[in-house]
Protein backbone atom coordinates (compact mmCIF):
# COMPACT_ATOMS: atom_id res chain seq x y z
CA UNK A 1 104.64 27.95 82.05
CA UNK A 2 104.25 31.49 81.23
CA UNK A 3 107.02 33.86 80.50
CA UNK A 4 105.24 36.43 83.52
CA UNK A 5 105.79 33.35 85.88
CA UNK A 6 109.30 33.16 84.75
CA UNK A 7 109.81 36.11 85.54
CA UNK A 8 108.04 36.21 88.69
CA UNK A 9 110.21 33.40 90.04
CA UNK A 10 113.38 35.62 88.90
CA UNK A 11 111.82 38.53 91.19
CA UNK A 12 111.64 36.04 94.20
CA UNK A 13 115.05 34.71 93.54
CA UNK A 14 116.61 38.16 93.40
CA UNK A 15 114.46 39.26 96.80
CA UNK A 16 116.37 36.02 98.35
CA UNK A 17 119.73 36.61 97.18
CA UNK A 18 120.04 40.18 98.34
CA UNK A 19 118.88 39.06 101.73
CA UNK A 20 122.85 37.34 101.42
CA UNK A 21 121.52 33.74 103.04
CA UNK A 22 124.98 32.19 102.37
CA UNK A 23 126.42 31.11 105.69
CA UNK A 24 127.75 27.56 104.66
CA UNK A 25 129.84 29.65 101.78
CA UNK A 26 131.14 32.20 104.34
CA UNK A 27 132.06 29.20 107.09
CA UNK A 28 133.94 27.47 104.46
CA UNK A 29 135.99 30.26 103.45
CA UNK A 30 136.94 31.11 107.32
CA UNK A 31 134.91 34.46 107.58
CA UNK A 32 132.30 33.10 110.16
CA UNK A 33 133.36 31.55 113.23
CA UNK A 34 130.74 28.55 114.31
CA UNK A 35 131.93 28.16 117.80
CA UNK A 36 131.81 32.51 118.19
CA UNK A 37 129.20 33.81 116.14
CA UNK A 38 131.70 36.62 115.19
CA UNK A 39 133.24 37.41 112.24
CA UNK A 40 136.84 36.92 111.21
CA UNK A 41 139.32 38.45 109.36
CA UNK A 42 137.61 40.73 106.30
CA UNK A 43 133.56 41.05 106.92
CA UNK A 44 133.38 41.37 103.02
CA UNK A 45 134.11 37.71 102.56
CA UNK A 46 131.02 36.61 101.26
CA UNK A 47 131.35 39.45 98.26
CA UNK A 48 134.75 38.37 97.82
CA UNK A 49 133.71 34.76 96.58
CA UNK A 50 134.35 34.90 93.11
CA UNK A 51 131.25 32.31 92.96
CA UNK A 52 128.90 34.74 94.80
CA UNK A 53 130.21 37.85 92.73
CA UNK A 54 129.22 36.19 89.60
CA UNK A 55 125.84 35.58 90.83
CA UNK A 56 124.77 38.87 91.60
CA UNK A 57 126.63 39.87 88.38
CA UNK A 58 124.41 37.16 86.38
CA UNK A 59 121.44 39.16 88.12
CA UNK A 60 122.18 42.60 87.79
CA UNK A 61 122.48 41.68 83.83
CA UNK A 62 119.55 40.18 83.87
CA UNK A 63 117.35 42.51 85.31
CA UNK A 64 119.49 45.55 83.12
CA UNK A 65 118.10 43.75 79.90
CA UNK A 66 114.50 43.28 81.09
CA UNK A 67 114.58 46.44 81.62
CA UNK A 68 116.49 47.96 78.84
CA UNK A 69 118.86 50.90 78.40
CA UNK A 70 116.04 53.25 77.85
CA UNK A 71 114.18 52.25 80.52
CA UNK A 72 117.36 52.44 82.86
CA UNK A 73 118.04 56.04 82.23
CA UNK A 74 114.62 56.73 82.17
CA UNK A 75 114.33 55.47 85.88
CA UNK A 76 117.51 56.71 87.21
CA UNK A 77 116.48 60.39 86.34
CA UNK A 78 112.73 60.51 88.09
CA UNK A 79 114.43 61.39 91.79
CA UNK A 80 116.47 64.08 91.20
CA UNK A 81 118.32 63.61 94.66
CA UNK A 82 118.39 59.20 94.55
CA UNK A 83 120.98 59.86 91.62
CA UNK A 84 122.92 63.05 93.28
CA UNK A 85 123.56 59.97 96.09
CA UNK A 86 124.57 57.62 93.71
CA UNK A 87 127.06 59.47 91.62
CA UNK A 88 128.55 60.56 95.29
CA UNK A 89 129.07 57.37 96.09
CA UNK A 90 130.67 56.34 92.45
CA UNK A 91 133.03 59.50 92.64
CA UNK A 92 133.98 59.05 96.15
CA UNK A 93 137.20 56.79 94.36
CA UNK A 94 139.18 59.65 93.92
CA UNK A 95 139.26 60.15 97.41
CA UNK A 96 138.77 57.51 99.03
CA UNK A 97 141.20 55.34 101.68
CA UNK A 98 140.86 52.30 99.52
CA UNK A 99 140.14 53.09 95.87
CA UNK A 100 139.75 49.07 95.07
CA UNK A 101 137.30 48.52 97.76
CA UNK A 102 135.43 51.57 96.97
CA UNK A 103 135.34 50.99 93.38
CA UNK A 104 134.39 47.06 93.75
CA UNK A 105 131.15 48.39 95.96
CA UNK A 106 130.20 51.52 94.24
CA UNK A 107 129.98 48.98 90.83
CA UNK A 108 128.08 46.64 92.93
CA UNK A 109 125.81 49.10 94.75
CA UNK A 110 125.13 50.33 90.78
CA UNK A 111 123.69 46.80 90.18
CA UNK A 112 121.98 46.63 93.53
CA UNK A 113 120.18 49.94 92.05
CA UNK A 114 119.62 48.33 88.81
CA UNK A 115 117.74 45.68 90.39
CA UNK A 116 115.58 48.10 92.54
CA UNK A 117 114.81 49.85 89.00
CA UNK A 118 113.48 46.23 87.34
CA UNK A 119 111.41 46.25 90.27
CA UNK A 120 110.28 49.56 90.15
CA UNK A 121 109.56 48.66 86.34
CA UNK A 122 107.88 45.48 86.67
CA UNK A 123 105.93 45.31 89.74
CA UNK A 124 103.08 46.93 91.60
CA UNK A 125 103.34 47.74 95.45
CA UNK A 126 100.43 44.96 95.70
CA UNK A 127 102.65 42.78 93.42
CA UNK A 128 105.88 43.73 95.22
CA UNK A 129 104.27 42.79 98.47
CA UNK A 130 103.71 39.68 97.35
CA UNK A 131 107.02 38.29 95.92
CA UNK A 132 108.79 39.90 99.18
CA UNK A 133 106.61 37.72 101.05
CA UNK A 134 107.35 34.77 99.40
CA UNK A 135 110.84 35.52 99.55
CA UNK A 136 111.27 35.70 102.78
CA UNK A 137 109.14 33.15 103.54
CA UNK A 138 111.31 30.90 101.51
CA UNK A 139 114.40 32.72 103.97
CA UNK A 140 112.27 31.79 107.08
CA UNK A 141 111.48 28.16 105.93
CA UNK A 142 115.00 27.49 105.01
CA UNK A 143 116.30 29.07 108.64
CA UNK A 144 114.35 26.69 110.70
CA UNK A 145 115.36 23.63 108.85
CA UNK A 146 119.24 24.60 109.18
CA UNK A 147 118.08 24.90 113.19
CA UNK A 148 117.08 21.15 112.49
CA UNK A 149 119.53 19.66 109.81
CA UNK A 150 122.65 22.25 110.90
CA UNK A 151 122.56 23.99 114.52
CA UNK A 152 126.14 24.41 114.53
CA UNK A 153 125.42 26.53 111.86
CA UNK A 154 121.63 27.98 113.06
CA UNK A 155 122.17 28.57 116.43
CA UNK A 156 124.92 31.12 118.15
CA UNK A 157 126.50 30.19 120.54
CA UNK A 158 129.24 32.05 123.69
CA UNK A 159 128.04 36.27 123.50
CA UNK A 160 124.23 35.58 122.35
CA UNK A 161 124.13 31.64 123.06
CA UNK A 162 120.97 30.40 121.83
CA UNK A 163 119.66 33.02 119.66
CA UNK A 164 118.83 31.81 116.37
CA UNK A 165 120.81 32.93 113.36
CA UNK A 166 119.48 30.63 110.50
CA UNK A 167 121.18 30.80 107.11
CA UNK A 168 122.24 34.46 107.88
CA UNK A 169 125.62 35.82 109.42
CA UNK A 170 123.97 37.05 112.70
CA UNK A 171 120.60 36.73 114.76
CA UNK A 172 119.88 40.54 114.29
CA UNK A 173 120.29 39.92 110.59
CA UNK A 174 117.43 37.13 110.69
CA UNK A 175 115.27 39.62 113.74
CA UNK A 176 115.07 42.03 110.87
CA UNK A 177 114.33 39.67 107.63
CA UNK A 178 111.54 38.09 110.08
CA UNK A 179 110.04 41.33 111.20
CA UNK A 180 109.47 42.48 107.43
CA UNK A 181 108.04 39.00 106.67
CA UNK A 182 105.63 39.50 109.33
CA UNK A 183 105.02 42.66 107.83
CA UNK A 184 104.39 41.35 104.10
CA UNK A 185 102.47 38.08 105.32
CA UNK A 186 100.17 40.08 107.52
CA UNK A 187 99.63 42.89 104.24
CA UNK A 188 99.21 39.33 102.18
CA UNK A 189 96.96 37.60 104.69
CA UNK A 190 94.42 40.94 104.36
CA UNK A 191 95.11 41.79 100.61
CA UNK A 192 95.00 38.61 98.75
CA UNK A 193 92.03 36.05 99.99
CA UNK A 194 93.07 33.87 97.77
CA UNK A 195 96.70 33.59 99.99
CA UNK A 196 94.96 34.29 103.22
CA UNK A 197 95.84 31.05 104.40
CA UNK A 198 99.11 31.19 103.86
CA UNK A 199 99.13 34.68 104.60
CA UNK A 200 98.40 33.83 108.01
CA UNK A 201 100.74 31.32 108.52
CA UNK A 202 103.55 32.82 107.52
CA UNK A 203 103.17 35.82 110.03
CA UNK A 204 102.56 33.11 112.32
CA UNK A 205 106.05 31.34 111.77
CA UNK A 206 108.01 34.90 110.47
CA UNK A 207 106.77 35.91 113.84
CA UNK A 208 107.91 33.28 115.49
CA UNK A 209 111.40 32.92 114.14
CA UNK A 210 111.73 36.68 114.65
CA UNK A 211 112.01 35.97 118.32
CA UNK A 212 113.53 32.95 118.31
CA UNK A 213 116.40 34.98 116.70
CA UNK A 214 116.36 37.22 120.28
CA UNK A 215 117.13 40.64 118.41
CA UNK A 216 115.16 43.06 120.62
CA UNK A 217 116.11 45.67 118.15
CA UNK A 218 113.83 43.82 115.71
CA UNK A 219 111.09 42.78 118.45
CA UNK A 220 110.89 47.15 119.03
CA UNK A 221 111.02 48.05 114.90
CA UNK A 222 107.91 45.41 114.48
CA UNK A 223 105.69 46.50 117.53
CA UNK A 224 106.46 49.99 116.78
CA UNK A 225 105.31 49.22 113.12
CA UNK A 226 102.21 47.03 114.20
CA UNK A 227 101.41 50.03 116.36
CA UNK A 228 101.64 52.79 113.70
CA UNK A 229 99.80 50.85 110.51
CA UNK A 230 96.48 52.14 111.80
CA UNK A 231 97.51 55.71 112.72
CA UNK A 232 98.87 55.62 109.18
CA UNK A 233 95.49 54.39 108.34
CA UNK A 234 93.56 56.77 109.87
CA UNK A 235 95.51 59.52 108.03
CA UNK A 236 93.70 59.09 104.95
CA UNK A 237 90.50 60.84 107.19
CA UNK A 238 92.38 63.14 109.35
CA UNK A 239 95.26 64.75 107.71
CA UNK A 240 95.90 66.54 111.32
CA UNK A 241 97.21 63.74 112.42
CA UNK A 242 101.03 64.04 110.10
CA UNK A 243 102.26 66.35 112.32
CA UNK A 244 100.67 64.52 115.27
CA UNK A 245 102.56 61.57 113.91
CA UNK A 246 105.98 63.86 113.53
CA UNK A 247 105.59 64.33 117.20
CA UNK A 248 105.04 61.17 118.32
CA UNK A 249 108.23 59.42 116.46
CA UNK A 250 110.22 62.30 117.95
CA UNK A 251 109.18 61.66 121.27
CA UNK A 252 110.22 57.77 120.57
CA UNK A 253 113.73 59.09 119.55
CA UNK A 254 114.00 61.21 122.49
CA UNK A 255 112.94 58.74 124.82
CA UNK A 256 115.73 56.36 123.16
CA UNK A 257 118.20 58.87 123.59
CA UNK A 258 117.15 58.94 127.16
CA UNK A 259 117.24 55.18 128.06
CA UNK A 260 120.63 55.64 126.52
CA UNK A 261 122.32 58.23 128.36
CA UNK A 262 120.79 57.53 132.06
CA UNK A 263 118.66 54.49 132.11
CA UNK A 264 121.11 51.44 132.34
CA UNK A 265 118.42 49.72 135.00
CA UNK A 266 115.95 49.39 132.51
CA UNK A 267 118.07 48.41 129.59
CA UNK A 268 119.42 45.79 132.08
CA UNK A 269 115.84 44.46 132.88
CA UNK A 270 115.38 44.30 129.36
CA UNK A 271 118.68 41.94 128.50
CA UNK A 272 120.69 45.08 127.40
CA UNK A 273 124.06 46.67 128.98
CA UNK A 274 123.88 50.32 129.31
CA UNK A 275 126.24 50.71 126.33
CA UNK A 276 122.90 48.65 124.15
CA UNK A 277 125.83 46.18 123.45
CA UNK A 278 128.91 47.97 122.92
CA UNK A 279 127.01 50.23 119.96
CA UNK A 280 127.39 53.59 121.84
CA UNK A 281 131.24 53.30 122.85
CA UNK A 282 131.58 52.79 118.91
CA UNK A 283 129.25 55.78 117.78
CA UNK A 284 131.24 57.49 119.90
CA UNK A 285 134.36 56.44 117.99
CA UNK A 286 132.45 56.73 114.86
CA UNK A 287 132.00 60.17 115.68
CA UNK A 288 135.80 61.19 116.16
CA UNK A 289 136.20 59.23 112.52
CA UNK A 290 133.52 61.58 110.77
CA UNK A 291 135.43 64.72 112.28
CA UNK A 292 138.68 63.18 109.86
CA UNK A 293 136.78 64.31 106.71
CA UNK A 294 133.48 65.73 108.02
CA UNK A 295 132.37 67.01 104.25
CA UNK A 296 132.28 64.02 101.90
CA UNK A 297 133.82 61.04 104.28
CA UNK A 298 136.32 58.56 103.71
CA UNK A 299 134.79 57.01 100.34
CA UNK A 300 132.39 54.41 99.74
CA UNK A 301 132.29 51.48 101.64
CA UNK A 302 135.87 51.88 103.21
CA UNK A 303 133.98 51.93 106.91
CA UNK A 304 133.15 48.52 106.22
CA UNK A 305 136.95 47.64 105.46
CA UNK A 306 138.46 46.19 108.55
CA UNK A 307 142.04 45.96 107.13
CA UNK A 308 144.44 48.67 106.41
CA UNK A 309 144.65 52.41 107.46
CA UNK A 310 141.25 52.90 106.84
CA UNK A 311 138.47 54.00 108.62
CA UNK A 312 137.26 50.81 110.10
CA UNK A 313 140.57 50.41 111.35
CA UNK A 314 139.67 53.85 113.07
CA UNK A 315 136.98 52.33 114.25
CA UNK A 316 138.33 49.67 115.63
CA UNK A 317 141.15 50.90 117.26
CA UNK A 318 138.95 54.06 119.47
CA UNK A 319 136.53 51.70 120.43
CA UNK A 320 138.30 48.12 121.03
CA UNK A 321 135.76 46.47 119.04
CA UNK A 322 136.66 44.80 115.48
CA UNK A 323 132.95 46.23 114.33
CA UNK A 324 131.93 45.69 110.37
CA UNK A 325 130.62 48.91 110.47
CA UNK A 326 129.03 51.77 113.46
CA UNK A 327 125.96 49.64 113.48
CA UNK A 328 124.07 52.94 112.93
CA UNK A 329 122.89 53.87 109.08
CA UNK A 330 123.21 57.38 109.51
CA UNK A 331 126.94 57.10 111.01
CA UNK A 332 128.00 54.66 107.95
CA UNK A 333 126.60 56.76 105.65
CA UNK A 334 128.51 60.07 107.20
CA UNK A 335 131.49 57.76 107.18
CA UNK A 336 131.75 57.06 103.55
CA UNK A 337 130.59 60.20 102.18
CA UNK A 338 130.15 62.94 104.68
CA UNK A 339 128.00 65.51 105.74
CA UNK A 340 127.04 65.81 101.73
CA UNK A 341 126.10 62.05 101.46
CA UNK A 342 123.77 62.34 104.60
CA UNK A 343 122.16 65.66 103.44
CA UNK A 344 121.13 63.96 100.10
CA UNK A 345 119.60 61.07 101.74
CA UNK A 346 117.94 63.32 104.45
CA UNK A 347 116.60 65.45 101.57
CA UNK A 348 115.34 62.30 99.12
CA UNK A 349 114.02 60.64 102.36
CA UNK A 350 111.51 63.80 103.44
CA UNK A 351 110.36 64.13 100.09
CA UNK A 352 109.93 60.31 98.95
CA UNK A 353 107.89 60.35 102.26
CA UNK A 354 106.04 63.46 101.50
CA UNK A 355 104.96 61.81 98.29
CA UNK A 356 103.77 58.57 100.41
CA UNK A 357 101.54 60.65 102.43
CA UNK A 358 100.03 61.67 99.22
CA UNK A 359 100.05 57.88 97.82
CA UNK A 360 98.13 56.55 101.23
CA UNK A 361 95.41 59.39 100.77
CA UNK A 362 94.68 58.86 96.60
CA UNK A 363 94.52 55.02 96.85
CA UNK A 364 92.89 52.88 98.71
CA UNK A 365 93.63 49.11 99.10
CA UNK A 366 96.15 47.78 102.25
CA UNK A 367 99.20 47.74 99.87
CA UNK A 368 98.77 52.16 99.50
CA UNK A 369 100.27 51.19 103.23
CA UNK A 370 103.48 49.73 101.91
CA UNK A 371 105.80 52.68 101.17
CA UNK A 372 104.92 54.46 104.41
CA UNK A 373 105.10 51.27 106.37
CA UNK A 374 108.48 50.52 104.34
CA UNK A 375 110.05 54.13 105.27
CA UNK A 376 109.16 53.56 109.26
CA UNK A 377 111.12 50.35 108.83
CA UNK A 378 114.12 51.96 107.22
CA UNK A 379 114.01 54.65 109.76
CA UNK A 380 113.90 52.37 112.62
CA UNK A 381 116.11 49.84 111.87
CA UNK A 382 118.96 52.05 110.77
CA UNK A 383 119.17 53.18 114.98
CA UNK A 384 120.48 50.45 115.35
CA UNK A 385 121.81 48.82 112.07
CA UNK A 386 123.15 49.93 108.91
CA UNK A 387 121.34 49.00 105.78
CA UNK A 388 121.27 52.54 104.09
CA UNK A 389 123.40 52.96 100.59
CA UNK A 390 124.69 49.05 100.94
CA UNK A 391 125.61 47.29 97.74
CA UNK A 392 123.83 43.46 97.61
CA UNK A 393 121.23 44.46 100.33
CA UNK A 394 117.68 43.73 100.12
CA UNK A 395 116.73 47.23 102.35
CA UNK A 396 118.01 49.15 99.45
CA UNK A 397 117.29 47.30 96.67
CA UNK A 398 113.14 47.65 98.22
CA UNK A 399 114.12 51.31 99.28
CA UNK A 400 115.10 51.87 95.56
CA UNK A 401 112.02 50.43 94.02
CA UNK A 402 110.14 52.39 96.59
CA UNK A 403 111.32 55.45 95.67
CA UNK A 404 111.26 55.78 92.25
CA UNK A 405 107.38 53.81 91.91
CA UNK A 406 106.39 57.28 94.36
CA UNK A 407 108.66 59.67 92.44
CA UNK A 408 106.85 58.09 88.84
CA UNK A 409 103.39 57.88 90.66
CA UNK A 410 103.16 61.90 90.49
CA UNK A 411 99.24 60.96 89.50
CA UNK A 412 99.20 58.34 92.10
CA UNK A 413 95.94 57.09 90.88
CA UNK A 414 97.72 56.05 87.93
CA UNK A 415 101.02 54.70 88.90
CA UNK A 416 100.02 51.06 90.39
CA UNK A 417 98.24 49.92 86.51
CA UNK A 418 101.56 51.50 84.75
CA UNK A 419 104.02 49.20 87.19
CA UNK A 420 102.28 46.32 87.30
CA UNK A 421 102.91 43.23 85.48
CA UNK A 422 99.43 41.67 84.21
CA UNK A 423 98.24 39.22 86.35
């Protein structure tokens, strides 16, 4: 077996571990209710397990010396406003609400970074592609069998009876993990012939899983993804169409903010409550938490608390939900650190997608798709969920790698024979 393959298999383990597929571990330790679905006592319980906590340790150390110290600063200094973000977030203990918790995260969230960088490193998009497919495929194949082996576990039951959950905490959490999939199998299925079988069939069954989980919030992110892949394609021959595209995702977020302020019919015909589930009574109470410390927020990770004076106790209390966070990315991220913390990821985001415009016209191949097809994801999904600046989270750890491959790939041309491992 060669030491590539090794590694390789390290890649797809550490794709798999930061999608956190550890529900029998959070059950046993009381922060998952099987009867409820909802969460109990901290939401952090699953990082609190000393035995999970020395996992991701074991791979952020890992992926730290296969990349080396060189190579680490080297990375961390290509986006000049990726590390601005990330030094917030590590000085945000000397104000923060809860110095331990913010500390704990802002060390983990450093690893979670690391990790993106070994990816960066290592892999190709076309390369990257291809281990996040088989990653989540792997999370896919192992959800349906705990439908089979554990439904107690699997399957929700009381608020969203029925939906699958799989080996993750919620049903939205497994929506999103399945929509990707679909995303990487179906950039597999048309990149590699050699996979295309397999390709196929695991859009076929991410697909499928995806709605089994009922998370229309994933269900929208994927056909508004399907639906943009060739307009994104056809940029590469009509550059007029950027700001055409500008338009047309402004128009979708108007027309969301519409359906939420005065169309409660629809939303009802569509399974929703006018409130889409409680989520804008809390960014409402989000809100009057920001205006606490507007500038740089309450300190990493301390929305995501749930005990203490802190501000998911805010949160909690102004909206009568015990919420793990505001279930909207840009709201957590003004949370922890402010108007400042939001600005720098507004800032890295515009130009990281700038540079993918760029990418998509100087290379061809389906994989020149993946960073602009990543970016609509992490656009879309954070509406609704949170999965910006999160320590242990696959979104960043692939937002990460993202990132820095476009902010290294300043000859794009170039960038995908310096990244990539040899196959």
């Amino acid at each position: 077996m060669k030491l590539d393959l090794w590694e390789r298999m390290f890649g797809v383990f550490a794709l798999l571990l930061f999608t956190k597929p550890l529900i029998p571990i959070a059950v046993q330790h009381g922060a998952i209710s099987v009867d409820t679905g909802l969460l109990q006592g901290r939401w952090a319980t699953q990082q609190n397990n000393l035995v999970i906590q020395v996992v991701f340790a074991v791979t952020y150390v890992i992926a730290f010396l296969l990349i080396g110290r060189r190579g680490f600063f080297a990375w961390i200094t290509k986006d000049r406003l990726l590390l601005p973000l990330l030094i917030l977030a590590l000085v945000s203990i000397f104000w923060s609400e809860d110095p331990a918790i913010t500390f704990t995260r802002a060390i983990s969230l450093l690893g979670t970074v690391i990790v993106g960088i070994y990816l960066a490193d290592r892999y190709s998009f076309r390369e990257l592609i291809k281990l996040l497919a088989w990653s989540l495929g792997l999370a896919v194949l192992l959800s349906v069998f705990a439908v089979i082996v554990r439904p107690s576990y699997a399957i929700m039951s009381d608020l969203h009876e029925g939906a699958w959950r799989g080996i993750y905490v919620h049903k939205n959490v497994l929506g999103r993990f399945a929509s990707l999939g679909v995303i990487s199998f179906l950039m597999v299925a048309t990149s590699f012939p050699r996979y295309r079988h397999i390709g196929w069939g695991g859009f076929l069954l991410s697909g499928l899983v995806g709605l089994k989980s009922a998370s229309l919030t994933a269900v929208l992110v994927l056909v508004i993804l399907l639906f943009l892949v060739p307009v994104f394609l056809a940029m590469r021959r009509h550059p007029v169409l950027v700001p055409g595209l500008a338009v047309g995702l402004l128009a979708v977020v108007s027309m969301g903010v519409w359906l939420t302020d005065s169309s409660s019919d629809l939303l009802k015909d569509l399974g929703r409550d006018s409130t889409l589930t409680g989520r804008v009574d809390l960014w409402e109470s989000a809100a009057m938490v920001i205006q606490k410390s507007p500038w740089i927020g309450h300190g990493y990770g301390t929305a995501r608390v749930g005990e203490g004076d802190d501000a998911s106790t805010y949160l909690a209390r102004f909206s009568q939900w015990n919420a793990p966070d505001a279930h909207n990315g840009f709201l957590d991220l003004t949370l922890d650190l402010g108007v400042v913390g939001l600005a720098l990821f507004i800032a890295g985001f515009v130009a990281a997608f700038g540079r993918a415009i760029a990418y998509l016209r100087e290379n061809r191949g389906v994989e020149a798709l993946w960073p602009l097809v990543f970016f609509g994801f992490i656009l879309l999904a954070n509406m609704m969920e949170t999965v910006l600046l999160k320590n242990n989270n696959l979104d960043w750890v692939l937002y990460v790698a993202t990132v820095l491959s476009l902010a290294k790939s300043r000859n794009p041309a170039s960038a995908e024979t310096e990244n990539s491992i040899s196959r």
